[in-house]
C-alpha atoms as a PDB file:
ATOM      1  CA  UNK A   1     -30.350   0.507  15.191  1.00  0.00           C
ATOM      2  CA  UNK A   2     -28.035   2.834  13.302  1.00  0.00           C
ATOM      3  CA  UNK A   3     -29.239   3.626   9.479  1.00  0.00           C
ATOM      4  CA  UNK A   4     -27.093   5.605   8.342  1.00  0.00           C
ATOM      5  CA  UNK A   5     -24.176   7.473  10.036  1.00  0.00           C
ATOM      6  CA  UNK A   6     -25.714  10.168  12.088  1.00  0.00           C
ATOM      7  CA  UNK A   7     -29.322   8.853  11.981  1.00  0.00           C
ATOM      8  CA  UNK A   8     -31.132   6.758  13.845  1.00  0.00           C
ATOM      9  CA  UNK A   9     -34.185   4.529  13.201  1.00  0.00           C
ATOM     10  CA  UNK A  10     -37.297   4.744  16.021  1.00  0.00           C
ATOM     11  CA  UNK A  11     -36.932   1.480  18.384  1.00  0.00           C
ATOM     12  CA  UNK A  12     -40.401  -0.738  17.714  1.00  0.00           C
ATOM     13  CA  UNK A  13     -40.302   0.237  14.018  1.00  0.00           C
ATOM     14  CA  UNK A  14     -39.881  -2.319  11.326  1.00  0.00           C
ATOM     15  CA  UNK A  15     -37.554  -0.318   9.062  1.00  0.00           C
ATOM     16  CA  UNK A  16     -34.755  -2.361   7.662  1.00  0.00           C
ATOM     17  CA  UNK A  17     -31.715  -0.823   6.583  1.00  0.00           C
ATOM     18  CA  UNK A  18     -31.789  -2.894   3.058  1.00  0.00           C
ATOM     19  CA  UNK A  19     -34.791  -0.732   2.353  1.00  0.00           C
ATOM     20  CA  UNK A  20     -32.484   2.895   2.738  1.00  0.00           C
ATOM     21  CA  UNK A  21     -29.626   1.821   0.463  1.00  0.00           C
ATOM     22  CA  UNK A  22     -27.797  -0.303   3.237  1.00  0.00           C
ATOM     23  CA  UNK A  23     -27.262  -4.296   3.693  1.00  0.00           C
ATOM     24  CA  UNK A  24     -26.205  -6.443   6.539  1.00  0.00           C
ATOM     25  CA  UNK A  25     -22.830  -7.571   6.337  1.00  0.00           C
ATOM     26  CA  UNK A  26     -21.736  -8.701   9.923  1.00  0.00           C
ATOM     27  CA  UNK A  27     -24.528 -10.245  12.822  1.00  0.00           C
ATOM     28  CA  UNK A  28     -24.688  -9.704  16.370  1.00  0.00           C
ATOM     29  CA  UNK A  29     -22.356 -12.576  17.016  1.00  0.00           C
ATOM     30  CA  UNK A  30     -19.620 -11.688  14.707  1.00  0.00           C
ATOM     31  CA  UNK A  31     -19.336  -8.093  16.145  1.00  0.00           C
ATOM     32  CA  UNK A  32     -19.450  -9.258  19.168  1.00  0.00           C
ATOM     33  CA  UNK A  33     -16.414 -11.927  18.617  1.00  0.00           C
ATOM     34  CA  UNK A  34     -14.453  -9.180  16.635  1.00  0.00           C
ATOM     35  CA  UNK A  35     -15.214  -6.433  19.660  1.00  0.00           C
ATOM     36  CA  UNK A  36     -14.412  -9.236  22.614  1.00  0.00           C
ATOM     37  CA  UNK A  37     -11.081 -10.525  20.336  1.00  0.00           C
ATOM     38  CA  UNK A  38      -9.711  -6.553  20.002  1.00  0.00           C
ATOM     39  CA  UNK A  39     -10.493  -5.800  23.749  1.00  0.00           C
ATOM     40  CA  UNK A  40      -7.871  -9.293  24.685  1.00  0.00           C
ATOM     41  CA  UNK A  41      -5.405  -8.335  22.193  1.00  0.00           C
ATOM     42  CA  UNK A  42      -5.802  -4.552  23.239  1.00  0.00           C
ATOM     43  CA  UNK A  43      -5.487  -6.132  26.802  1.00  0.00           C
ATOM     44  CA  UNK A  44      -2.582  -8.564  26.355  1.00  0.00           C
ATOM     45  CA  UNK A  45      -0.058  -5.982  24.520  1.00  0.00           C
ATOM     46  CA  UNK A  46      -0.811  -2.886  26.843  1.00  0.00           C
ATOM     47  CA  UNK A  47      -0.498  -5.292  30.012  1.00  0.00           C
ATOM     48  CA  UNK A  48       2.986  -6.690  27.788  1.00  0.00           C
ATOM     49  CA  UNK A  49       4.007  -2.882  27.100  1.00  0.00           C
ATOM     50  CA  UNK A  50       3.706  -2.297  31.012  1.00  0.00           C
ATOM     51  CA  UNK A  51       6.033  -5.187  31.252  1.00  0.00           C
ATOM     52  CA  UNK A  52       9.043  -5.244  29.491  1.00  0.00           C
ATOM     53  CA  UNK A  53       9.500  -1.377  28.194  1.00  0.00           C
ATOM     54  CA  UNK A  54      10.961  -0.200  31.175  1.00  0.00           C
ATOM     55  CA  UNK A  55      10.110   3.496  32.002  1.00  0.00           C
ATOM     56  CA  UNK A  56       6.519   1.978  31.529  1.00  0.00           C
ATOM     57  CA  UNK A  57       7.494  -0.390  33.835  1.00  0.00           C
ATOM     58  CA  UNK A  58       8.547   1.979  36.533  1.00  0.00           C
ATOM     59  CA  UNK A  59       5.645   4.373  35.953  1.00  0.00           C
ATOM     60  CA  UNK A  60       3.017   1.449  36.462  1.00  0.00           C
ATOM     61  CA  UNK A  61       4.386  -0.627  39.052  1.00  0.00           C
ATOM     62  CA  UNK A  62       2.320  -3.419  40.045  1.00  0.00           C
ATOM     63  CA  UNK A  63       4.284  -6.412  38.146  1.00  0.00           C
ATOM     64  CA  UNK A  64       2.403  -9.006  39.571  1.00  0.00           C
ATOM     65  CA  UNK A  65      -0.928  -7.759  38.634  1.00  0.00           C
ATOM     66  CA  UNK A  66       0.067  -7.182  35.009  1.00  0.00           C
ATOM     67  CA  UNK A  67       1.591 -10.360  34.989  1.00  0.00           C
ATOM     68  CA  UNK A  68      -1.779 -12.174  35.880  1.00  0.00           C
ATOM     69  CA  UNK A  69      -3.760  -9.872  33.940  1.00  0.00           C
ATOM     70  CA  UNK A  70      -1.094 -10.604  30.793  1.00  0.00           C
ATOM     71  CA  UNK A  71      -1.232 -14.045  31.024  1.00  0.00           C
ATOM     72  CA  UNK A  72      -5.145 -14.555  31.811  1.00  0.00           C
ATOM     73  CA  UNK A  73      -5.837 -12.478  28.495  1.00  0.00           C
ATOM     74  CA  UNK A  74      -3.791 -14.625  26.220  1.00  0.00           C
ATOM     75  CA  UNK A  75      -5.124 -17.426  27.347  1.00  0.00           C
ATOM     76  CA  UNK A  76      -8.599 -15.982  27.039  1.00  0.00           C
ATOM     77  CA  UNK A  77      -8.057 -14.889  23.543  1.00  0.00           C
ATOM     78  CA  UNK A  78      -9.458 -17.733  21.594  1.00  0.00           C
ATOM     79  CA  UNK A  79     -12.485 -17.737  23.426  1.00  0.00           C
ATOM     80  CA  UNK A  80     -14.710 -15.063  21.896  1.00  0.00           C
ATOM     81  CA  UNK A  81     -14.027 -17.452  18.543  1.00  0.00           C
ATOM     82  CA  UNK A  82     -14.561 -20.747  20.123  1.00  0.00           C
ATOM     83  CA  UNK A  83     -17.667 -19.292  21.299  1.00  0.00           C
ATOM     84  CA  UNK A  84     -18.283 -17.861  17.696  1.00  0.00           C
ATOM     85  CA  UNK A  85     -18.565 -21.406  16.608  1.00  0.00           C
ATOM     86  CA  UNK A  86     -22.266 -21.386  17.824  1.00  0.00           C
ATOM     87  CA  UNK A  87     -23.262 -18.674  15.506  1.00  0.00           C
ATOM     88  CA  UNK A  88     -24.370 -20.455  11.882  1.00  0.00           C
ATOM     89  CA  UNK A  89     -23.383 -16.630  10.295  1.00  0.00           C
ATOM     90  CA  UNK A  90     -20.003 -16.676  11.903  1.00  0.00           C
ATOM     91  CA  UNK A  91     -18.889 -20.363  10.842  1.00  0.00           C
ATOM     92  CA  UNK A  92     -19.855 -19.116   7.202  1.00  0.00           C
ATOM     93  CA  UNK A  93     -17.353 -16.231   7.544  1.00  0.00           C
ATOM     94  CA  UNK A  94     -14.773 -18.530   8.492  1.00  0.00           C
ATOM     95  CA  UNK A  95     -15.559 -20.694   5.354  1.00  0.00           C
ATOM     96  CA  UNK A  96     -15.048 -17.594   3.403  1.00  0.00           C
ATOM     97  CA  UNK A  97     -12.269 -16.796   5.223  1.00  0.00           C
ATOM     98  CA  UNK A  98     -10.552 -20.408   4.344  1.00  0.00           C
ATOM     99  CA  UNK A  99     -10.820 -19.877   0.639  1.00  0.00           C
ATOM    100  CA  UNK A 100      -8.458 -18.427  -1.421  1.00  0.00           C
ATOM    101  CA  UNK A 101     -10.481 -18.311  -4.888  1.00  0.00           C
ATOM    102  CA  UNK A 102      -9.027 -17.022  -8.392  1.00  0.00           C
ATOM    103  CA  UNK A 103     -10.444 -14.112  -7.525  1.00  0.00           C
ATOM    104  CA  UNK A 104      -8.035 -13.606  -4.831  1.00  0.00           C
ATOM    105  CA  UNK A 105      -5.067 -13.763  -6.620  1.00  0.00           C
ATOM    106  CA  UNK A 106      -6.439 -11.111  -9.175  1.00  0.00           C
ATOM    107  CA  UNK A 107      -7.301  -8.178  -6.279  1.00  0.00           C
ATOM    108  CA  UNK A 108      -3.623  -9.468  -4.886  1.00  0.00           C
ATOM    109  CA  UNK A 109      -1.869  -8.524  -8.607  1.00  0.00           C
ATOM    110  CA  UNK A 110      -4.239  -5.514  -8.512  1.00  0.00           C
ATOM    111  CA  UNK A 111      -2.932  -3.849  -5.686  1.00  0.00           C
ATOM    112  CA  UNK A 112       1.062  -5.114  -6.516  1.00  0.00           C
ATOM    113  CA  UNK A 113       0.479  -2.692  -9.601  1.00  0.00           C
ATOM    114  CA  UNK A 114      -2.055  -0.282  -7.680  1.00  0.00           C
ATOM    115  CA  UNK A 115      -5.120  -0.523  -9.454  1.00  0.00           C
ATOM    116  CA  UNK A 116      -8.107   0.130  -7.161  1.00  0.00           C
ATOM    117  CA  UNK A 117     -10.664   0.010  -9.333  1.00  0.00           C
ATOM    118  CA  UNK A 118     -13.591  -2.635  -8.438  1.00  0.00           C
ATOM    119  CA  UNK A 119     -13.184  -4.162 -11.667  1.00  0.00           C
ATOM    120  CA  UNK A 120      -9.923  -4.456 -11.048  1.00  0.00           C
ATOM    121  CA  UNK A 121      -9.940  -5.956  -7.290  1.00  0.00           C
ATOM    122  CA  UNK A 122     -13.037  -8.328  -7.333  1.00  0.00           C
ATOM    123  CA  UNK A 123     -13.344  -9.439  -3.431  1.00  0.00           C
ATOM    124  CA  UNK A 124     -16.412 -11.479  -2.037  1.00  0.00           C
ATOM    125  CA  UNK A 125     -17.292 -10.515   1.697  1.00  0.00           C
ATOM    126  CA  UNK A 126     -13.738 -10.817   2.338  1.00  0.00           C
ATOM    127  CA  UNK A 127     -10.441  -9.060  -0.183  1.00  0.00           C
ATOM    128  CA  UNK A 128      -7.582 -11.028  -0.309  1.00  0.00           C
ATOM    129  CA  UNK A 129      -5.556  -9.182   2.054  1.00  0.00           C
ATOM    130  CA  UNK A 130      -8.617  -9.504   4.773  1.00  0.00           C
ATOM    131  CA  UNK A 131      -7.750 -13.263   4.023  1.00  0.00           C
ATOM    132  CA  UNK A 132      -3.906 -12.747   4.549  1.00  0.00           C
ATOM    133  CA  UNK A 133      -4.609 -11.128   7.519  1.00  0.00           C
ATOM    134  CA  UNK A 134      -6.999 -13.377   8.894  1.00  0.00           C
ATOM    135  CA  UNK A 135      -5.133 -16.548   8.871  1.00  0.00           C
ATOM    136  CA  UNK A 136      -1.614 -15.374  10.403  1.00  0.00           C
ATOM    137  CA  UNK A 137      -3.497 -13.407  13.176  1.00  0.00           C
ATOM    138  CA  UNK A 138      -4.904 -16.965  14.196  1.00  0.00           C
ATOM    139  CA  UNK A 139      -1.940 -18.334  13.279  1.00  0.00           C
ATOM    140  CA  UNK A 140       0.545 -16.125  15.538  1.00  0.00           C
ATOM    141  CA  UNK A 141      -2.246 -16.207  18.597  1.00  0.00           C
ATOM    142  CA  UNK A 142      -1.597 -19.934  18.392  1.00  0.00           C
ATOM    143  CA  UNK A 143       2.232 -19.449  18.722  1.00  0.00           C
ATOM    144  CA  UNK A 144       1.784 -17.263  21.579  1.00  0.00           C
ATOM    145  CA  UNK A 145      -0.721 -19.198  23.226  1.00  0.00           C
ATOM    146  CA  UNK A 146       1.449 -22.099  23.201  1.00  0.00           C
ATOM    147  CA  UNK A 147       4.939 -20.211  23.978  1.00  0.00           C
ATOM    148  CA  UNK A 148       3.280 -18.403  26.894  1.00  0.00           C
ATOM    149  CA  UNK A 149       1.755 -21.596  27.902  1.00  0.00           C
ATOM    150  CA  UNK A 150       5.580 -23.042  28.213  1.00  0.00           C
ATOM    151  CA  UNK A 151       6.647 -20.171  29.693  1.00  0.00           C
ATOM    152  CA  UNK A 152       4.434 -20.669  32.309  1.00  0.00           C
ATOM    153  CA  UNK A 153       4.445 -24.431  32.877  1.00  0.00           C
ATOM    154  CA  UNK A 154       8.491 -24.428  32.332  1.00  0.00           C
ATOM    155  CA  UNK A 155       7.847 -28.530  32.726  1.00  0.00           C
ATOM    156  CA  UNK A 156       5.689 -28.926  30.038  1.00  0.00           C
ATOM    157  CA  UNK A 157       7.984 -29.821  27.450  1.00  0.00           C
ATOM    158  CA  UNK A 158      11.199 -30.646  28.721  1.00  0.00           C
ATOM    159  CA  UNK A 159      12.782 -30.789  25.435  1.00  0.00           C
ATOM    160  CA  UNK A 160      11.871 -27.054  24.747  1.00  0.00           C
ATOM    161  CA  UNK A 161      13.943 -24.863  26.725  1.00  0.00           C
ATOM    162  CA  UNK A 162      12.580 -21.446  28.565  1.00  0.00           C
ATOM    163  CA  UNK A 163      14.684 -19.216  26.723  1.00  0.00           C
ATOM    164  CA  UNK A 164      13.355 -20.805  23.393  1.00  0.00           C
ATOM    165  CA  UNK A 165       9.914 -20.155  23.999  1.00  0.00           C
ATOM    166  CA  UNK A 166      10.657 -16.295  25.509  1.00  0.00           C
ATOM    167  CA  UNK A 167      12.962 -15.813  22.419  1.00  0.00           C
ATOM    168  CA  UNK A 168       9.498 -16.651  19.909  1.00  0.00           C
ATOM    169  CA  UNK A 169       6.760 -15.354  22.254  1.00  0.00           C
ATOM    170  CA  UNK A 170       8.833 -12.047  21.881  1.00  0.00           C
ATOM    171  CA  UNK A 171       9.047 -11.746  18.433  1.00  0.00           C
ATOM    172  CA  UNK A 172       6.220 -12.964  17.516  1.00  0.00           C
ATOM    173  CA  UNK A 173       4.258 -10.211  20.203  1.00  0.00           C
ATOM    174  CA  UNK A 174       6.512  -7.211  17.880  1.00  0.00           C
ATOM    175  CA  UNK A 175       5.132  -8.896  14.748  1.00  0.00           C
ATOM    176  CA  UNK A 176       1.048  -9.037  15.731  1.00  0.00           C
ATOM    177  CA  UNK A 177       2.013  -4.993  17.304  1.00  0.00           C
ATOM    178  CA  UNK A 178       3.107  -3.848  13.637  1.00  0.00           C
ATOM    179  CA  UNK A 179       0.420  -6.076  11.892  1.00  0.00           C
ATOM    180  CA  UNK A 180      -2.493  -4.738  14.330  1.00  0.00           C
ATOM    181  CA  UNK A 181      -1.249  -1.104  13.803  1.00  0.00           C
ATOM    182  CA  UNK A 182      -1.623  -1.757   9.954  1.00  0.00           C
ATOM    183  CA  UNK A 183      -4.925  -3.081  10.586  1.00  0.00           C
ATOM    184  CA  UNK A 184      -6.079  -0.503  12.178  1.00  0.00           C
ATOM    185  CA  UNK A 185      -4.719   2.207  10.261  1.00  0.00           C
ATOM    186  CA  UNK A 186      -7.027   0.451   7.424  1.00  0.00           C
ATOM    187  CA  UNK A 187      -9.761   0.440   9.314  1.00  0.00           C
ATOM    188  CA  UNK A 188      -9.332   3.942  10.469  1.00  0.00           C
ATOM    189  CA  UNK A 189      -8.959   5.024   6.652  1.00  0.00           C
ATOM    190  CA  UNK A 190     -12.369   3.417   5.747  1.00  0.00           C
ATOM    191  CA  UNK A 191     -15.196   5.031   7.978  1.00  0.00           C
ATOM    192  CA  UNK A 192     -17.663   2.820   6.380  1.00  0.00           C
ATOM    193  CA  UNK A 193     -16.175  -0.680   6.931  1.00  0.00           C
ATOM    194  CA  UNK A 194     -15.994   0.764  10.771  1.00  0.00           C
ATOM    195  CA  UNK A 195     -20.037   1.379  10.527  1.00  0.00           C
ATOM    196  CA  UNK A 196     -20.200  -1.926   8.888  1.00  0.00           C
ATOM    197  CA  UNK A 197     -18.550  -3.435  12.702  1.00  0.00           C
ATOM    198  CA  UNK A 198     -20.454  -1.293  14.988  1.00  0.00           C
ATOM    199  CA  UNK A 199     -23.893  -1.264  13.147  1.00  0.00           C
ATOM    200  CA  UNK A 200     -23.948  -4.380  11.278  1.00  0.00           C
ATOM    201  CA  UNK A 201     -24.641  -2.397   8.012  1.00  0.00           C
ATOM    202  CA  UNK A 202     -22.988  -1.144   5.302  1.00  0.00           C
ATOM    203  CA  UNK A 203     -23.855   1.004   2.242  1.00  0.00           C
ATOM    204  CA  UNK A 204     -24.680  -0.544  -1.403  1.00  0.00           C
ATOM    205  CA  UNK A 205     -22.407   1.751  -2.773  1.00  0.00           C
ATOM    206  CA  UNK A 206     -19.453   1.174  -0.565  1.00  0.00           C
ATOM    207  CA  UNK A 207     -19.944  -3.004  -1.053  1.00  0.00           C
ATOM    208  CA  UNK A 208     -19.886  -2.520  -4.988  1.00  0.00           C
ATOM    209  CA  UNK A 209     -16.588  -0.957  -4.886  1.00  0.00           C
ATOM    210  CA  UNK A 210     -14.973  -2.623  -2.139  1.00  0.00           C
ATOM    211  CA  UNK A 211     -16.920  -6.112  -2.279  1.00  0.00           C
ATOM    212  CA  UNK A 212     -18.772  -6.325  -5.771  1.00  0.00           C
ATOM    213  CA  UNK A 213     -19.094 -10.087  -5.792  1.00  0.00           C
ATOM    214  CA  UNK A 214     -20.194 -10.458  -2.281  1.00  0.00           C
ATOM    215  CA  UNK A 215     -22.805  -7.444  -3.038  1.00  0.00           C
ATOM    216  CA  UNK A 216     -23.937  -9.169  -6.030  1.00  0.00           C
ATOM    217  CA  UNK A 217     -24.203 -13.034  -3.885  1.00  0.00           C
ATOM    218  CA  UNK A 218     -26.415 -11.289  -1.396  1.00  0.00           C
ATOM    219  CA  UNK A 219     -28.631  -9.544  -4.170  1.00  0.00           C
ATOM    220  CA  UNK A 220     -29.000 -13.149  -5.758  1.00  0.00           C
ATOM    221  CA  UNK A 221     -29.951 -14.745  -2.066  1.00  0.00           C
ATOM    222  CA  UNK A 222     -32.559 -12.246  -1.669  1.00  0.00           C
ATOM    223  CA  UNK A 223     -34.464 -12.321  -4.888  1.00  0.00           C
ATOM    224  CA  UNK A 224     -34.671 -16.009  -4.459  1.00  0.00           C
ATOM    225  CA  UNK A 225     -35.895 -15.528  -0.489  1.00  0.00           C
ATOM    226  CA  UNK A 226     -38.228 -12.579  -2.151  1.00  0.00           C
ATOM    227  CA  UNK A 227     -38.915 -15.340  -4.994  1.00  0.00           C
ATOM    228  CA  UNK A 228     -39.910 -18.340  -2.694  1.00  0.00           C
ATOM    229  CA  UNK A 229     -41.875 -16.188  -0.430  1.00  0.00           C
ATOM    230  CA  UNK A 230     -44.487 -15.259  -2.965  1.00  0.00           C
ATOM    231  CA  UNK A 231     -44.880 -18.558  -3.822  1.00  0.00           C
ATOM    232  CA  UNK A 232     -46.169 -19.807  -0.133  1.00  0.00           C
END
């Protein structure tokens, strides 16, 4: 396991990243949900890309492959969460995730006027804009699940015509391309909350200015584990 960037730790050792300035902030089933989600949506827009830009079109050829592969992606794509649901550490994300706290609305005025200090934008595990984010990206994979879904059973609501559901799956599939390329624009900006995804770990300094209350939660849970254990 990764330490620090750049470092590794010996494999057999019991050295904990906590004890060299660092702290979990994602487990092995959350990375894996995040890293199986990207590769589906990575999946579904090149395969769409391939599809309806045409000099990709011409260059790639094969129209019936993409157009399984397209459609067999989306309709995979809410299966690394679904499976998620079995991991007690990722259901408490989505908690967090669901709650829009005072807090929230402070980091949100914050950044309207750009203040970026952390007393300024107090987030938990999650910012306000992770929050944002979080909820239409489920949101708009619904609305192309279901629009690809009529696309491809045309008799599946009568009442909801082909052209309707191409006309939404469309625009919603520009929307998610300009929200993922802010996303990961962010993500490539911040080196640390990429560690954070691929190790697991993150620095104490980086979660007091980026995540102070979260930091400050997990520093409460573990003197009261450190508390209860001397007491056994």
């Amino acid at each position: 396991m990764r330490s620090t960037a750049g470092s590794t730790e010996p494999t057999g050792t019991a050295a904990r990243p906590e004890h060299e300035g660092r702290i979990r902030r994602f487990s092995t089933a959350e990375r894996m949900v995040h890293r199986a989600t990207g590769y589906l949506m990575l999946l579904c827009l090149v395969s769409a890309a391939c599809l309806y830009l045409g000099p990709l079109a011409q260059l790639v050829g094969r129209r019936h492959l993409l157009a399984t592969v397209h459609e067999w992606s989306g309709v995979a794509l809410p299966l690394p969460s679904l499976l998620g649901l079995l991991s007690p550490a990722f259901r408490a994300d989505l908690r967090r995730l669901n709650r829009f706290a005072v807090y929230d609305r402070q980091w949100l005025r914050a950044v309207r006027r750009r203040r970026t200090s952390p007393e300024a934008r107090p987030a938990g595990k999650f910012n306000a804009g992770q929050k944002l984010y979080a909820g239409w990206i489920a949101g708009a994979v619904l609305v192309m699940l279901s629009t690809g879904l009529l696309m491809w059973f045309t008799g599946l609501l009568p009442f909801v015509s082909r052209t309707s559901a191409i006309f939404v799956h469309d625009l919603v599939a520009w929307a998610i391309t300009f929200v993922l390329l802010g996303h990961m624009r962010k993500a490539f900006a911040d080196p640390e909350a990429r560690l954070g995804m691929r190790t697991g770990h993150v620095s104490r300094a980086w979660a007091q200015r980026h995540h102070s209350r979260w930091l400050r939660e997990e520093q409460r849970r573990r003197t009261g584990e450190d508390a209860q254990g001397a007491t056994r």
